[in-house]
N, C-alpha and C. Protein backbone atom coordinates (compact mmCIF):
# COMPACT_ATOMS: atom_id res chain seq x y z
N UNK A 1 0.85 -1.18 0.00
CA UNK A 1 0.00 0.00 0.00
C UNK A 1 0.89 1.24 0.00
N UNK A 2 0.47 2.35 -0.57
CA UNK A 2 1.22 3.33 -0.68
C UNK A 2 1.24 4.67 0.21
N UNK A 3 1.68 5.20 0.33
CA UNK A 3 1.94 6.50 0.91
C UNK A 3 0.09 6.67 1.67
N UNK A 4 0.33 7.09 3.56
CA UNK A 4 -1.05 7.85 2.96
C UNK A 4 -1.64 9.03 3.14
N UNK A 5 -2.56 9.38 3.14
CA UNK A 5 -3.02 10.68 2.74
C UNK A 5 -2.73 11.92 3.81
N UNK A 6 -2.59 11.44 5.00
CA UNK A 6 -1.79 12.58 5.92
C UNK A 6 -0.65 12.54 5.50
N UNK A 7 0.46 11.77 5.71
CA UNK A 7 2.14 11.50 4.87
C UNK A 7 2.16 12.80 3.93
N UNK A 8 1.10 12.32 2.83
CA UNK A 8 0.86 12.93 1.68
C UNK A 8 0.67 14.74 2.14
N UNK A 9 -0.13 14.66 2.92
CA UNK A 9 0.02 16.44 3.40
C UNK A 9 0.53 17.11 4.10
N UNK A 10 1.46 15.49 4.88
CA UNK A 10 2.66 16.75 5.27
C UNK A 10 3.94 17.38 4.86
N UNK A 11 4.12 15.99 3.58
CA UNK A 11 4.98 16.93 2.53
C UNK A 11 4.61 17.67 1.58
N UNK A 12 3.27 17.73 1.56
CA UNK A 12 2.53 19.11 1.01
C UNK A 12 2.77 20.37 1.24
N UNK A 13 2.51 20.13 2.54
CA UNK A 13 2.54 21.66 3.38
C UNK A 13 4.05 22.26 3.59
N UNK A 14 5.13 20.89 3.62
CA UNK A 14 6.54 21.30 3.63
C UNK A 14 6.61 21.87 2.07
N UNK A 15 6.78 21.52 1.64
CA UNK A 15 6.63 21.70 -0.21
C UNK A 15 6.30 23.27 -0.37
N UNK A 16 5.02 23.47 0.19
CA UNK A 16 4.44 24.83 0.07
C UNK A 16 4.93 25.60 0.75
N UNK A 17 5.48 25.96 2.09
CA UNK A 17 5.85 26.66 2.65
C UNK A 17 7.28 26.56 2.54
N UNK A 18 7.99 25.98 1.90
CA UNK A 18 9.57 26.46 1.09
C UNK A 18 8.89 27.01 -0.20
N UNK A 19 8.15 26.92 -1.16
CA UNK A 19 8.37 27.40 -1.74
C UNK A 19 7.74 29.45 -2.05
N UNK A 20 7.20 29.05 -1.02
CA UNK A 20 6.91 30.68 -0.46
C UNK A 20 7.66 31.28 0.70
N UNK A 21 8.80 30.48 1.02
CA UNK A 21 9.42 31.03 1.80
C UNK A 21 9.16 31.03 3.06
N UNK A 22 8.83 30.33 3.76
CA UNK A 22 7.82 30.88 5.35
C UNK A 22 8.18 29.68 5.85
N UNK A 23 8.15 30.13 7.59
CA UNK A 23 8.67 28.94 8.58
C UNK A 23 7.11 28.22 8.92
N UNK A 24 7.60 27.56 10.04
CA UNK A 24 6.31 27.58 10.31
C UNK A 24 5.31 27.64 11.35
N UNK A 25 6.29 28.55 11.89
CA UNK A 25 5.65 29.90 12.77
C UNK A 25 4.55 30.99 12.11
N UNK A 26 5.18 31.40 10.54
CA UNK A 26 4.67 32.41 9.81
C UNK A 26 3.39 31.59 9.60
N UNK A 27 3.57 30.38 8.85
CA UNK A 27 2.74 30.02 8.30
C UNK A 27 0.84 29.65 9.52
N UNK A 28 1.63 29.64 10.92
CA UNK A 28 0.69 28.84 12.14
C UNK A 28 -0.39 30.61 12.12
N UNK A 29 0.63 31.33 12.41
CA UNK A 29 0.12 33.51 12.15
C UNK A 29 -0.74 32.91 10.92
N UNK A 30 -0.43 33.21 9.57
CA UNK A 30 -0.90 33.15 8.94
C UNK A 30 -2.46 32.21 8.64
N UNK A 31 -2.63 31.34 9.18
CA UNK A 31 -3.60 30.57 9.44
C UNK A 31 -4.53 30.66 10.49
N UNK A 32 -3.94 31.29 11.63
CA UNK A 32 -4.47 31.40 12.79
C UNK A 32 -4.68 30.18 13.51
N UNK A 33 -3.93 29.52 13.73
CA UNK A 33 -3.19 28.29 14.75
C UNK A 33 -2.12 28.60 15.24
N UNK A 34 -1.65 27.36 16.25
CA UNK A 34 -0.70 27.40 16.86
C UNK A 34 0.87 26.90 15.85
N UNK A 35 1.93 27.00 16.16
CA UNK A 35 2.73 26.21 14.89
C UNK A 35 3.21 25.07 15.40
N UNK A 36 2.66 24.60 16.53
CA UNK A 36 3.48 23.17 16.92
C UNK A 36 1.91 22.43 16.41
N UNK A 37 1.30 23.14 15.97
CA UNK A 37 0.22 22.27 15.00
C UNK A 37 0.49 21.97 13.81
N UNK A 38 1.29 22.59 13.57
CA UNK A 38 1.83 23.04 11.90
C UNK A 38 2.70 21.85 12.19
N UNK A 39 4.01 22.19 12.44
CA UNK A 39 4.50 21.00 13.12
C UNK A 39 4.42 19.83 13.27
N UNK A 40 3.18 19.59 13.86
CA UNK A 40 2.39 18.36 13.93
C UNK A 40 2.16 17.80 12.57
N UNK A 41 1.64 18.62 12.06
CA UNK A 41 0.95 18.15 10.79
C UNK A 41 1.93 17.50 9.69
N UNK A 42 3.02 18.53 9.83
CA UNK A 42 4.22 17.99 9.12
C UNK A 42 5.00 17.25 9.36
N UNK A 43 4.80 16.13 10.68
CA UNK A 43 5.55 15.40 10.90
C UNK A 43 6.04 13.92 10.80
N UNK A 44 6.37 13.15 11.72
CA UNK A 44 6.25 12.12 11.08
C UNK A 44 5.46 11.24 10.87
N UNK A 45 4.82 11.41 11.91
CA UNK A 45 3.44 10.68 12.70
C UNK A 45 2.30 11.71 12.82
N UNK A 46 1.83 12.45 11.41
CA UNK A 46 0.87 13.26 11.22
C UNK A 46 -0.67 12.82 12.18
N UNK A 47 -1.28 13.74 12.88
CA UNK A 47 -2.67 13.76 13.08
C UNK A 47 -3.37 14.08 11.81
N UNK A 48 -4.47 13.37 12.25
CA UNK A 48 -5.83 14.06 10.81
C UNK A 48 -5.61 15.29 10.85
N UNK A 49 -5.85 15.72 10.29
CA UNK A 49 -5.95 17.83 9.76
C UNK A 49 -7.65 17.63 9.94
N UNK A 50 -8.39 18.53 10.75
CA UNK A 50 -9.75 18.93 10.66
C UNK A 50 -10.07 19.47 9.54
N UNK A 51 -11.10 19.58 9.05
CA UNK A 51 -11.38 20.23 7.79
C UNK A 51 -11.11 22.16 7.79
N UNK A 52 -11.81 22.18 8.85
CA UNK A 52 -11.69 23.89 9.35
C UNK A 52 -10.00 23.92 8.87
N UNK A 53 -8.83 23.71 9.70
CA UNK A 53 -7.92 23.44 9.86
C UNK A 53 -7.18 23.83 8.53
N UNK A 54 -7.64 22.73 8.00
CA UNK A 54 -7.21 22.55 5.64
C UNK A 54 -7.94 23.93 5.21
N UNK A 55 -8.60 24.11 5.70
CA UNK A 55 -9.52 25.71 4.85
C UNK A 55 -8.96 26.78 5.32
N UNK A 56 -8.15 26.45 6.59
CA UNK A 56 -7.14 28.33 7.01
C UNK A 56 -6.43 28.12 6.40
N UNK A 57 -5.44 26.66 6.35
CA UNK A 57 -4.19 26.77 5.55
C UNK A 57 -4.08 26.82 4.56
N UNK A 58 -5.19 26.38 3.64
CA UNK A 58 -5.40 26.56 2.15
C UNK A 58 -5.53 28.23 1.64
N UNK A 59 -6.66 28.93 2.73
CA UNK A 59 -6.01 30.29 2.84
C UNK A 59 -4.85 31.34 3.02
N UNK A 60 -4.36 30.80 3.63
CA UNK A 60 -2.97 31.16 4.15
C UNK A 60 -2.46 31.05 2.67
N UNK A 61 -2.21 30.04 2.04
CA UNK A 61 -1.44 29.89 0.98
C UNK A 61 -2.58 30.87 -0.83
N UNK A 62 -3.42 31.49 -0.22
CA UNK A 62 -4.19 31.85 -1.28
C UNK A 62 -5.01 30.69 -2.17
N UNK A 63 -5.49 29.68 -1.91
CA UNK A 63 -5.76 28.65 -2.57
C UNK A 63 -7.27 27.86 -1.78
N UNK A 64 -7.85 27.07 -2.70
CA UNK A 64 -8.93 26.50 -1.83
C UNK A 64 -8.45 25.30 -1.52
N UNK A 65 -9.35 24.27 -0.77
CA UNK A 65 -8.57 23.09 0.07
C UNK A 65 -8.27 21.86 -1.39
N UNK A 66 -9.34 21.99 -2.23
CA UNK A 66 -8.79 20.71 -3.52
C UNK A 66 -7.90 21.33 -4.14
N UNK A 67 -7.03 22.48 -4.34
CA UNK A 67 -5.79 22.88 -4.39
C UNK A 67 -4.79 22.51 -3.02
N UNK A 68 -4.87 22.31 -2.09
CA UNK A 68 -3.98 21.94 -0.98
C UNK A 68 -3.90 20.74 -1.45
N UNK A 69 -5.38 20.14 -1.29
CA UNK A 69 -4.95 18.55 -1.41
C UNK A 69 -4.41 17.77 -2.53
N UNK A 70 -4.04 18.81 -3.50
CA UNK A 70 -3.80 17.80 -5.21
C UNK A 70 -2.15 17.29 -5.12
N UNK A 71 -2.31 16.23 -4.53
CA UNK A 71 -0.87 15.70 -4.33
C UNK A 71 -0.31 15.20 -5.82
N UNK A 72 -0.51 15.49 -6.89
CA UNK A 72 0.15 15.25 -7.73
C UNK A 72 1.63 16.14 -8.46
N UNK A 73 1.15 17.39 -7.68
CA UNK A 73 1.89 18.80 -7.98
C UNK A 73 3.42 18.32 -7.19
């Protein structure tokens, strides 16, 4: 079985936030969370992401959440 879908978004969210430059402190501000959530999310042993959650950060990054989630990019 392959990769799964948290895995999948937390090298998403690493992905995205190098390529805009931002820690992820900026990025926790930017969302309005904490960043050891951010953190979390990106780690190794990801928690689910709430949906609320995917819709700040998809904001944060200017984008809606089936743009966050298109792990093919």
């Amino acid at each position: 079985m392959g990769i799964d879908i948290k895995a999948k978004l937390a090298k998403r969210l690493k992905a995205l936030r190098r390529k805009h430059k931002i820690t992820q402190e900026k990025l926790a501000e930017m969302a309005g969370t904490d960043y050891k959530h951010i953190q979390k999310l990106e780690g190794k042993a990801p928690p689910a992401a709430q949906v609320d959650t995917l819709e700040k950060i998809a904001k944060a990054f200017n984008m809606n959440v089936s743009k966050l989630l298109n792990f093919d990019k």
